[in-house]
N, C-alpha and C. Protein backbone atom coordinates (compact mmCIF):
# COMPACT_ATOMS: atom_id res chain seq x y z
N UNK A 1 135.41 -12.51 0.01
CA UNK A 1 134.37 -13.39 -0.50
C UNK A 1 133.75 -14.12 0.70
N UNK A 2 132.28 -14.12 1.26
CA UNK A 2 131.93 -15.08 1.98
C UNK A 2 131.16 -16.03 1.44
N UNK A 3 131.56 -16.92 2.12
CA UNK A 3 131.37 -18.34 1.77
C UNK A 3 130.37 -18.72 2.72
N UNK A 4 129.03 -19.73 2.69
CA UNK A 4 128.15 -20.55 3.19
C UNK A 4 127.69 -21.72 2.91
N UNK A 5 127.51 -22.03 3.75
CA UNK A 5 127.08 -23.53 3.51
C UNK A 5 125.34 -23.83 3.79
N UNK A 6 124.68 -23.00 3.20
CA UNK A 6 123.62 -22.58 3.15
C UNK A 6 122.83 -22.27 2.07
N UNK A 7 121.76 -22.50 1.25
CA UNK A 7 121.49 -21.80 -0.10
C UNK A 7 120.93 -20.63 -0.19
N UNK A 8 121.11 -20.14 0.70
CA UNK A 8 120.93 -18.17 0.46
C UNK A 8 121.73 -17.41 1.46
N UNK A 9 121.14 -15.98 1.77
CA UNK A 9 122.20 -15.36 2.47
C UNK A 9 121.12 -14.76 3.26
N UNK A 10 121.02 -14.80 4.88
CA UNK A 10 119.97 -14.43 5.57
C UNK A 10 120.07 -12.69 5.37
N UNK A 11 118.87 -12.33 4.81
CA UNK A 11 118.50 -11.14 4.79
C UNK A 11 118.70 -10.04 3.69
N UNK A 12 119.11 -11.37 2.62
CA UNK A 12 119.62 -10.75 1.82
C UNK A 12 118.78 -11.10 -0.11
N UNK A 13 118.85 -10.70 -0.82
CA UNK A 13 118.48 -11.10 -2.16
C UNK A 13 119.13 -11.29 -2.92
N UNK A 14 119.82 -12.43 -3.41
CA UNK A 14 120.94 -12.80 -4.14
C UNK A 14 120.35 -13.67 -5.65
N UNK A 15 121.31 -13.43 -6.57
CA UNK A 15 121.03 -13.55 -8.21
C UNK A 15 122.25 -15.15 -8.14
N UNK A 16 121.80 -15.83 -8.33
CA UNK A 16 122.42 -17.13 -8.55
C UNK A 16 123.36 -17.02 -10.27
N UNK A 17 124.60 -17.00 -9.85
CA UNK A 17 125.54 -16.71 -11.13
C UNK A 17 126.19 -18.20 -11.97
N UNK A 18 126.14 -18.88 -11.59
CA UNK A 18 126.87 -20.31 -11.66
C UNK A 18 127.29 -21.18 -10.99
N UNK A 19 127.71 -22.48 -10.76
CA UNK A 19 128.12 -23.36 -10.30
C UNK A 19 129.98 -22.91 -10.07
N UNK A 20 130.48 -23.13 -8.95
CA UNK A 20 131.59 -22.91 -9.47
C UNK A 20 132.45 -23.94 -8.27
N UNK A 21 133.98 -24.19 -8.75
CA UNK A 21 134.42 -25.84 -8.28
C UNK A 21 135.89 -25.44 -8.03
N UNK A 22 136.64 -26.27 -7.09
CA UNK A 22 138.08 -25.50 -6.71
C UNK A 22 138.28 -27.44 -6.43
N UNK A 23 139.39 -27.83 -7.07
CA UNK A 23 140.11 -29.40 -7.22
C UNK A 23 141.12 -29.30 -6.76
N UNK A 24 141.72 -30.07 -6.14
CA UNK A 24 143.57 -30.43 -6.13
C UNK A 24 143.83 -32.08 -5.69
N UNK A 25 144.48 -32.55 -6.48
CA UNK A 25 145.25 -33.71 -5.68
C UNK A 25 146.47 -33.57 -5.52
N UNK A 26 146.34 -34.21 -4.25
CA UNK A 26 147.50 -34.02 -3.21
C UNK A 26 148.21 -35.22 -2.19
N UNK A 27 149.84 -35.28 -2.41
CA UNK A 27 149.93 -36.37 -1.81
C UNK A 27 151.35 -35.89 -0.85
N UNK A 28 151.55 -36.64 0.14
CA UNK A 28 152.58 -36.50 0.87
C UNK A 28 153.97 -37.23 0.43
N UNK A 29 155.10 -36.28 0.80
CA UNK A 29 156.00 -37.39 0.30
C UNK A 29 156.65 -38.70 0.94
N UNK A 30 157.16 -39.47 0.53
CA UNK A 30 157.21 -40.82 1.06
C UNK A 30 157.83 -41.17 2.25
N UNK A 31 158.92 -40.20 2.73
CA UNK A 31 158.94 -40.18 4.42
C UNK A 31 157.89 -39.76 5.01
N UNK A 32 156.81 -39.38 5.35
CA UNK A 32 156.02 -39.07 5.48
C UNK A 32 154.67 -40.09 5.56
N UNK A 33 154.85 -40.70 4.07
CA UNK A 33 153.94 -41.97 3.55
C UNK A 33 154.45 -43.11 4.70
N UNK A 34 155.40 -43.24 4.74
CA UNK A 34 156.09 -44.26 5.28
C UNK A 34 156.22 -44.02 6.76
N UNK A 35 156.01 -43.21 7.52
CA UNK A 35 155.72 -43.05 9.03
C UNK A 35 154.36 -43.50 9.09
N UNK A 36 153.44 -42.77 8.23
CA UNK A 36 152.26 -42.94 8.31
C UNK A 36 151.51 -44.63 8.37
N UNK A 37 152.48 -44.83 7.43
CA UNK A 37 151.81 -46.51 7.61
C UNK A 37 152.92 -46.97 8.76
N UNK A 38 153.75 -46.63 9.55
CA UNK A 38 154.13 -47.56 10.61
C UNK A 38 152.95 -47.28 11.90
N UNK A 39 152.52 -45.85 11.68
CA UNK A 39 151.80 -45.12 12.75
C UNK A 39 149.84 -46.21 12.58
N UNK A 40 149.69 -46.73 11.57
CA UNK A 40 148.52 -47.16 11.50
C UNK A 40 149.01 -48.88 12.27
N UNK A 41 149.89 -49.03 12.31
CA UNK A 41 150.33 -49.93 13.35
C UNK A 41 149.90 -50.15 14.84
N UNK A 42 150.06 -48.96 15.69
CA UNK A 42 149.82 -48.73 17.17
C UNK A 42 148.29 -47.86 17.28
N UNK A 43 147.75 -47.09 16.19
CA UNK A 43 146.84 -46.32 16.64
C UNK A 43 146.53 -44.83 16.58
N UNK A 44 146.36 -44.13 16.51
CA UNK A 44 145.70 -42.89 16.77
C UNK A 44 145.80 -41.67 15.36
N UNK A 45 145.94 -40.47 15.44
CA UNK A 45 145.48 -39.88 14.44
C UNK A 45 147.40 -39.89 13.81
N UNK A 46 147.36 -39.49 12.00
CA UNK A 46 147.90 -39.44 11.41
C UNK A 46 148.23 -38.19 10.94
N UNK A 47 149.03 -37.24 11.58
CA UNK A 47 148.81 -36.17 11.57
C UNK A 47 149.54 -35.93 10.25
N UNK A 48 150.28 -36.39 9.41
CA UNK A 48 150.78 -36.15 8.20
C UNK A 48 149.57 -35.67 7.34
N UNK A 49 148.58 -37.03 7.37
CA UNK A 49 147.40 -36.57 6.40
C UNK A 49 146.66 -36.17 7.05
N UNK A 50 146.38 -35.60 8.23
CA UNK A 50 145.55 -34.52 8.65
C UNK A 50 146.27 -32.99 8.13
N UNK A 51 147.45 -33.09 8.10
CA UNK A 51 148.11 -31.61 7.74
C UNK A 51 147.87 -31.76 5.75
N UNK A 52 147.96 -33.02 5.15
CA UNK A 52 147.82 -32.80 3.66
C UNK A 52 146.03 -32.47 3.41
N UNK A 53 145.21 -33.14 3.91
CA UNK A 53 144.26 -32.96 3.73
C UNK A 53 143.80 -31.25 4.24
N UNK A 54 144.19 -30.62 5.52
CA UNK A 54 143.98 -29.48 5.87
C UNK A 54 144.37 -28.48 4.38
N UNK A 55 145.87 -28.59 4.12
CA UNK A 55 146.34 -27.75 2.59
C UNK A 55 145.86 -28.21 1.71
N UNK A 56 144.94 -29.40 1.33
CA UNK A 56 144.19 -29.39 0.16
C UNK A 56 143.03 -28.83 0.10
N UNK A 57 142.23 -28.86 1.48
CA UNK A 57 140.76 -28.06 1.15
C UNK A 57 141.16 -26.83 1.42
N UNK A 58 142.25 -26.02 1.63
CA UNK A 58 142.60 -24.70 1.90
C UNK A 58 142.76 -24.54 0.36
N UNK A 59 143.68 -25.01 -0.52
CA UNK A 59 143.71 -24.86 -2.26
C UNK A 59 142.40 -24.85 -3.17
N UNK A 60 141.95 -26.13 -2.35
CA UNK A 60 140.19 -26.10 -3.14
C UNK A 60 139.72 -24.88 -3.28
N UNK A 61 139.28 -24.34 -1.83
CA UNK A 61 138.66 -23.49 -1.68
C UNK A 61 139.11 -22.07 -1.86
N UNK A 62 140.40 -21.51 -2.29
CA UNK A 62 141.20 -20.72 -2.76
C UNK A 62 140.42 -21.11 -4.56
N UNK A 63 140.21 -22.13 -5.20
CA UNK A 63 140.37 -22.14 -6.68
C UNK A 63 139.10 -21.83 -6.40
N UNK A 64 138.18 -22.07 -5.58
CA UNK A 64 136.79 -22.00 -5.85
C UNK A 64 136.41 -20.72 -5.80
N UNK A 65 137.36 -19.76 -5.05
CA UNK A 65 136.96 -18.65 -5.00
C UNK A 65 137.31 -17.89 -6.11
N UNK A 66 138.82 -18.47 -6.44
CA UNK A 66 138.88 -17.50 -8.06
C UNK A 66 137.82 -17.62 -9.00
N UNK A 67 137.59 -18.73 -9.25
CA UNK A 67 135.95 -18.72 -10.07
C UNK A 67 134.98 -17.82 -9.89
N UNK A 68 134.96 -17.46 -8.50
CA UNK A 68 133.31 -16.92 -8.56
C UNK A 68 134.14 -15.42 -8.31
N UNK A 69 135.24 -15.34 -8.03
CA UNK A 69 135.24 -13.96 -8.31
C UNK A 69 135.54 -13.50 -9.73
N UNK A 70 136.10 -14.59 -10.50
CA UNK A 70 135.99 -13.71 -11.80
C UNK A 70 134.62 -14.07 -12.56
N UNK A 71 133.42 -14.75 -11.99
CA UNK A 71 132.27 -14.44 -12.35
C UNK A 71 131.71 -12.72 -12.07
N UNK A 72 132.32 -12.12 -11.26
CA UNK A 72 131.90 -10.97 -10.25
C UNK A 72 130.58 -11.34 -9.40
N UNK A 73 131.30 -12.60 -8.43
CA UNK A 73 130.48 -13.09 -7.53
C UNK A 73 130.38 -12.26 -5.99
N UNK A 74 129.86 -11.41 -5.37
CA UNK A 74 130.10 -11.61 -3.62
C UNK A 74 130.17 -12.30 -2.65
N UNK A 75 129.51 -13.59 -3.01
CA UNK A 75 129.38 -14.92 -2.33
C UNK A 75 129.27 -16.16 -2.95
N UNK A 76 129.90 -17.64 -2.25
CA UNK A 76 129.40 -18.95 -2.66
C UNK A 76 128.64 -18.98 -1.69
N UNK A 77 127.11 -19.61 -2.00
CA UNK A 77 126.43 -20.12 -1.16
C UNK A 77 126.43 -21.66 -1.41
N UNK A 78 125.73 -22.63 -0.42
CA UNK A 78 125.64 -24.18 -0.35
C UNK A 78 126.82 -24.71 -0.94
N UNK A 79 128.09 -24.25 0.06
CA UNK A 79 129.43 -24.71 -0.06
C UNK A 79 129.37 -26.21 0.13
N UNK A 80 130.11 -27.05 -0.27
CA UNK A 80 130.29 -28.45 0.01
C UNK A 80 131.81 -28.81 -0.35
N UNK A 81 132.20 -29.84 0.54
CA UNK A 81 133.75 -30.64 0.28
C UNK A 81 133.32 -32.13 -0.22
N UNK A 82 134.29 -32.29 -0.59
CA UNK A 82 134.14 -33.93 -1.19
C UNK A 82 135.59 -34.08 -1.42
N UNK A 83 136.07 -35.69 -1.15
CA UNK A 83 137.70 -36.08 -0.90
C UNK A 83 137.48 -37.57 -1.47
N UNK A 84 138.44 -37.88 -2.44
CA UNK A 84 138.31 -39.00 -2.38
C UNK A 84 139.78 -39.52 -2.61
N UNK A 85 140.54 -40.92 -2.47
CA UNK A 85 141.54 -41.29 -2.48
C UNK A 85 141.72 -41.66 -3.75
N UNK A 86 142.77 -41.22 -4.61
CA UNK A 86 143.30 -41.40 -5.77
C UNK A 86 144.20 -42.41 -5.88
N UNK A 87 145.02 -42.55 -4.71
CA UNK A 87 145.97 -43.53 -4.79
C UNK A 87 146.80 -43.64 -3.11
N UNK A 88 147.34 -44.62 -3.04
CA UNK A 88 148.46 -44.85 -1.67
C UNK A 88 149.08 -43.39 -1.95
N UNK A 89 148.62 -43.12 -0.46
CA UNK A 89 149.23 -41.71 0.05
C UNK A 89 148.65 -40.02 -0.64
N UNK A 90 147.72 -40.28 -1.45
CA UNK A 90 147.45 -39.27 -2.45
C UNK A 90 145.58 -39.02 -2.15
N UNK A 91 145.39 -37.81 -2.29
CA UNK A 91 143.59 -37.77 -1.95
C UNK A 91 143.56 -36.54 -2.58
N UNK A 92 141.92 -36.68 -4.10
CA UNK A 92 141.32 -35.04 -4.27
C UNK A 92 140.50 -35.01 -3.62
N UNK A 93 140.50 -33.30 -3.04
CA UNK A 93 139.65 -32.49 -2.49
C UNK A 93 139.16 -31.71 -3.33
N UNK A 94 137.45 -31.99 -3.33
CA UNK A 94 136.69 -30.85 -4.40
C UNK A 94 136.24 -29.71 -3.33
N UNK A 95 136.08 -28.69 -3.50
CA UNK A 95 135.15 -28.07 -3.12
C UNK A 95 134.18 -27.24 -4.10
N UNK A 96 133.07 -27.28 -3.94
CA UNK A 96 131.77 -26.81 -4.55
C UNK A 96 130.85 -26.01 -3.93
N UNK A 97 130.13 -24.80 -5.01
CA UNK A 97 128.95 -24.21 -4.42
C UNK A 97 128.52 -23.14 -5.64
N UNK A 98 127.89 -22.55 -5.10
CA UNK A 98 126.97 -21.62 -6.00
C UNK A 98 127.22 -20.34 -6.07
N UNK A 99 127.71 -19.71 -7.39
CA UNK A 99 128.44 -18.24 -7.28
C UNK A 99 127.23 -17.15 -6.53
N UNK A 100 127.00 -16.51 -6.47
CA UNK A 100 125.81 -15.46 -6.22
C UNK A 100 126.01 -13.61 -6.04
N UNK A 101 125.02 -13.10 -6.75
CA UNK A 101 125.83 -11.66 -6.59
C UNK A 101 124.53 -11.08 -5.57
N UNK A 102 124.79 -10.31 -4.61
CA UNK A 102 124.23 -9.73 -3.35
C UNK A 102 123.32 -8.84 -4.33
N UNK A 103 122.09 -8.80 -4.29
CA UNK A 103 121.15 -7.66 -5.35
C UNK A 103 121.26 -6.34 -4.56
């Protein structure tokens, strides 16, 4: 399946099939939670939730693709992420875009 972040496919003629959406919330567990907030103490990146956030838009975008392939999509075009915090230690990742079949 290729994916873009673009609303068409250069060179190509594509049939717009549906909207289609890949969700997960996701949280780390509390050793983890709990480094993390000693680490916002001294400074620098948080690599706990850089690694939860990395496996959540990897799931998103895994669900987003089952969608458009059981539309019998070839491509999402005008891919987009969106994250928002649900709770201490916890964040959904949407990902979104437009099914499309290659004419």
């Amino acid at each position: 399946m290729k994916l873009y972040n673009i609303d068409y496919i250069p060179g190509a003629e594509i049939e717009a099939l549906d909207m289609v959406r890949g969700a997960v919330v996701q949280s780390k567990h509390i050793g983890k939670d709990i480094m993390a907030g000693f680490k916002t103490l001294v400074g620098g990146e948080i690599k706990g939730y850089t690694e939860m956030l990395n496996e959540a838009r990897v799931t998103a975008t895994q669900r987003m693709i089952a969608q458009a392939e059981a539309l019998g999509a070839d491509a999402v075009v005008n891919v987009r992420y969106a994250s928002s915090a649900v709770m201490d230690g916890a964040a959904e990742v949407l990902a979104y875009g437009t099914a499309v079949r290659i004419k």
